[in-house]
C-alpha atoms as a PDB file:
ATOM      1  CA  UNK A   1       0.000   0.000   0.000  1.00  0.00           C
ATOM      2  CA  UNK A   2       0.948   3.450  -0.575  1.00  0.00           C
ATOM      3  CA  UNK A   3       0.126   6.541  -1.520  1.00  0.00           C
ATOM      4  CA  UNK A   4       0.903   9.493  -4.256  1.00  0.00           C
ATOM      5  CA  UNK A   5       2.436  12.346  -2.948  1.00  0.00           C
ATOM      6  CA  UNK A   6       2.995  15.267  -5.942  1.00  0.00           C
ATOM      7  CA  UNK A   7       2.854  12.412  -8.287  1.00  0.00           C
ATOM      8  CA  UNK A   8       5.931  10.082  -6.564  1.00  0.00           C
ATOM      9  CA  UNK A   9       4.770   7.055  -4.802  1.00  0.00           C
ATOM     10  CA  UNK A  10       5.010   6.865  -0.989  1.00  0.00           C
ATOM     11  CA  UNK A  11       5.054   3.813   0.484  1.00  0.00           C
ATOM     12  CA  UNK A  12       5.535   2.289   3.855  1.00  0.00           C
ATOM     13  CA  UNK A  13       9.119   1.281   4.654  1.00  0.00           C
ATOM     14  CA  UNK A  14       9.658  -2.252   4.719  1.00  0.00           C
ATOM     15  CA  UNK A  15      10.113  -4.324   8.323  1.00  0.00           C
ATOM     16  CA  UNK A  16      13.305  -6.180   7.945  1.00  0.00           C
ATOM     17  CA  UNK A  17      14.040  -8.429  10.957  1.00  0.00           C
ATOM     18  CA  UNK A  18      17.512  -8.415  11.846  1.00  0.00           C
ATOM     19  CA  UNK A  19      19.450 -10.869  13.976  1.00  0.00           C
ATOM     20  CA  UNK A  20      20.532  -9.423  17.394  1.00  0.00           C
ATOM     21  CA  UNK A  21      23.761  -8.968  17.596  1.00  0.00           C
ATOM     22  CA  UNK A  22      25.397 -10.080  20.186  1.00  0.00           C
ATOM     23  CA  UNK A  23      29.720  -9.637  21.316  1.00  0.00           C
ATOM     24  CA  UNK A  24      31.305 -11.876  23.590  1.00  0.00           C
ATOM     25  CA  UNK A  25      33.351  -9.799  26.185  1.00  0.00           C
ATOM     26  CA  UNK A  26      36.165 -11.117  27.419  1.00  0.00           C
ATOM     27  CA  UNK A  27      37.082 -10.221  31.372  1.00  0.00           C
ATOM     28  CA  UNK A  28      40.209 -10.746  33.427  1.00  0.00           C
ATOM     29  CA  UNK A  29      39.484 -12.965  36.642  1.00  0.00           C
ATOM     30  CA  UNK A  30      40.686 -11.908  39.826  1.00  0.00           C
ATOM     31  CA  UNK A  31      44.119 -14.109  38.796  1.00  0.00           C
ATOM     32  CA  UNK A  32      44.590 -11.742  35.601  1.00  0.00           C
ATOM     33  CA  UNK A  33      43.803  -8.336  37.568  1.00  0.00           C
ATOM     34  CA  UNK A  34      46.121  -9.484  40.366  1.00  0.00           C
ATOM     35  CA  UNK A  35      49.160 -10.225  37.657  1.00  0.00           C
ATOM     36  CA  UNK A  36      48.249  -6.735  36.005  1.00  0.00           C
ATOM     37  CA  UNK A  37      48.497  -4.874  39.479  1.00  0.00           C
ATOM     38  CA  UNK A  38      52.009  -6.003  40.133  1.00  0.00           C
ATOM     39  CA  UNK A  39      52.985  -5.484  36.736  1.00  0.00           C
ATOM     40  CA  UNK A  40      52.124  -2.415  36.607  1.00  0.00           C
ATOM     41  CA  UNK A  41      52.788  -1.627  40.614  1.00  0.00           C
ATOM     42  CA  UNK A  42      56.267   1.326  39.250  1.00  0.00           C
ATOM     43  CA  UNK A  43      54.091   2.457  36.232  1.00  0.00           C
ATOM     44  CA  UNK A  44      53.768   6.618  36.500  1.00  0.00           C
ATOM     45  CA  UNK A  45      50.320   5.843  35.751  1.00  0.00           C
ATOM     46  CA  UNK A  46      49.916   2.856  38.239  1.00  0.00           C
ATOM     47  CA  UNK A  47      47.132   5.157  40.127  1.00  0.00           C
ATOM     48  CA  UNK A  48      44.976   5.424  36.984  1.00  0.00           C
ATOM     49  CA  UNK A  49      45.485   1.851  35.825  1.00  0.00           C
ATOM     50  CA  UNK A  50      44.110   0.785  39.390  1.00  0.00           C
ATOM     51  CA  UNK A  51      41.250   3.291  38.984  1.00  0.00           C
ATOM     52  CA  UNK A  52      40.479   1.577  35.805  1.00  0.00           C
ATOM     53  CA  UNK A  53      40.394  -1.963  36.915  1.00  0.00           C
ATOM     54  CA  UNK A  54      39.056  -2.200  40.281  1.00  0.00           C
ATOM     55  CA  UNK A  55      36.666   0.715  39.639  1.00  0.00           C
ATOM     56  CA  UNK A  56      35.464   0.379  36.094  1.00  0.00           C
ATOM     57  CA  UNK A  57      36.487   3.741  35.241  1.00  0.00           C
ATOM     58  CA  UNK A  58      36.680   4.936  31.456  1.00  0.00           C
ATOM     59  CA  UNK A  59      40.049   6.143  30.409  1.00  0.00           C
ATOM     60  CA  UNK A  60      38.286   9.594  29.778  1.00  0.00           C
ATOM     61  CA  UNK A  61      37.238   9.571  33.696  1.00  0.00           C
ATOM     62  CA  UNK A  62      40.676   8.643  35.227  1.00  0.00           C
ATOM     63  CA  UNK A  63      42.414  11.094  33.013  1.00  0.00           C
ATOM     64  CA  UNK A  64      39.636  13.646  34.255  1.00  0.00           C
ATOM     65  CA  UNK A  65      39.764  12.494  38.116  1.00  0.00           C
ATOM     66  CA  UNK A  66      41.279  14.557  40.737  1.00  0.00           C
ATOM     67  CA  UNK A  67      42.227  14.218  44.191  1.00  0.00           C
ATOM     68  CA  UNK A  68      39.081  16.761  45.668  1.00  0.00           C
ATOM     69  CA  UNK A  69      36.917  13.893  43.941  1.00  0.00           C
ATOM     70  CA  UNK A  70      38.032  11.691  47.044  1.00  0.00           C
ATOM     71  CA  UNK A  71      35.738  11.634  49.954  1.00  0.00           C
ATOM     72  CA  UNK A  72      37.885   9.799  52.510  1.00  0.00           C
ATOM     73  CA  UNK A  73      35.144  10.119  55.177  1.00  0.00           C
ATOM     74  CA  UNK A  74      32.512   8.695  52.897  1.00  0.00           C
ATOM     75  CA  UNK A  75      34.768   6.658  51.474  1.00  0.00           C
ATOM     76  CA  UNK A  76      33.668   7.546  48.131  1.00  0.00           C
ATOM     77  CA  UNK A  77      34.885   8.890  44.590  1.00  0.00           C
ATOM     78  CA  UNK A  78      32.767  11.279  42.521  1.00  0.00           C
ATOM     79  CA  UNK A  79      32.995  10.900  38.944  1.00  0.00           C
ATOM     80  CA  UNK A  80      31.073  13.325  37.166  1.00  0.00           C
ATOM     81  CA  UNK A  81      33.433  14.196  34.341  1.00  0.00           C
ATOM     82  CA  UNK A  82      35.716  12.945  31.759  1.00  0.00           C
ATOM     83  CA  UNK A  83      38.282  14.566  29.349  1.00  0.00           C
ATOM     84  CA  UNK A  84      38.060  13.341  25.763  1.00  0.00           C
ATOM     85  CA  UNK A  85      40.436  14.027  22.673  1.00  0.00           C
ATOM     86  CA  UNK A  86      38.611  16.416  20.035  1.00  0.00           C
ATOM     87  CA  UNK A  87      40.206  17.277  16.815  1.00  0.00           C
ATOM     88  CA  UNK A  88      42.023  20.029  18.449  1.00  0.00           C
ATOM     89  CA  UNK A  89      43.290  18.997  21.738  1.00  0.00           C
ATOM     90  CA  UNK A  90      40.757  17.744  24.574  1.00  0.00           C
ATOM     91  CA  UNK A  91      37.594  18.562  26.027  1.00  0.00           C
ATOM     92  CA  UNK A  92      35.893  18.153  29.384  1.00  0.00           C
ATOM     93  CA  UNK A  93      32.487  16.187  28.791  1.00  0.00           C
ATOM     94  CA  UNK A  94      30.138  16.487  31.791  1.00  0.00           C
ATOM     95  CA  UNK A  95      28.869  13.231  32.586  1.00  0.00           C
ATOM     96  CA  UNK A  96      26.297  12.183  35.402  1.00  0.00           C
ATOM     97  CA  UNK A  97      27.442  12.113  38.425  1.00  0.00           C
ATOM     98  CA  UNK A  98      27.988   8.939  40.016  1.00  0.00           C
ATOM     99  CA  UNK A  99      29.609   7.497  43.280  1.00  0.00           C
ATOM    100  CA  UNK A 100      31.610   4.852  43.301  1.00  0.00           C
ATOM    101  CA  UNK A 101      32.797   2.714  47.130  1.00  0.00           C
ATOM    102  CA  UNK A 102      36.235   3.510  47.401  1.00  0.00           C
ATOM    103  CA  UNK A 103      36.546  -0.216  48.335  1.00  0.00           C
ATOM    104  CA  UNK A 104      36.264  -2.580  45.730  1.00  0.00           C
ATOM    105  CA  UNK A 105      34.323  -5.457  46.165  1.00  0.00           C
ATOM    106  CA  UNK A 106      36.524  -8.251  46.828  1.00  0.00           C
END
């Protein structure tokens, strides 16, 4: 079915079903994270890789985190922005704000 629209024919657009797609993700156990921790233990950027992995942060939110985002009486980290690369340099992106434990579940 359709209909003319200044003499073109409009019709419905077709339903195509697609296959869901579906990615198998691949996670470090606790062995893996452990190995990477002591690895990288003398790194310059041991803080942020430890942010990363026990935390879940995006690389855009540990390049973005600073120390006043610590709440050592809460025991808490706010992360409510991230700095991504643009075409001419970087930009802060403002991102809900979310609290993370500062423990990590074991």
């Amino acid at each position: 079915m359709g209909a003319e629209v200044r003499g073109l024919r409009v019709g419905l657009p077709r339903t195509v079903a697609k296959p869901a797609k579906t990615r198998e993700i691949m996670a470090w156990d606790t062995k893996a994270v452990n190995r990477f921790l002591e690895a990288s233990r003398d790194h310059r950027w041991a803080v942020g890789f430890r942010l990363g992995v026990l935390f879940g942060l995006r690389r855009s939110e540990v390049v973005a985190f600073r120390w006043d985002d610590v709440d050592e009486k809460a025991t808490t980290l706010r992360v409510d922005q991230g700095l991504v690369a643009v075409r001419k340099g970087a930009a802060w992106s403002d991102q809900e704000r979310t609290v993370t434990p500062a423990h990590p579940p074991r």
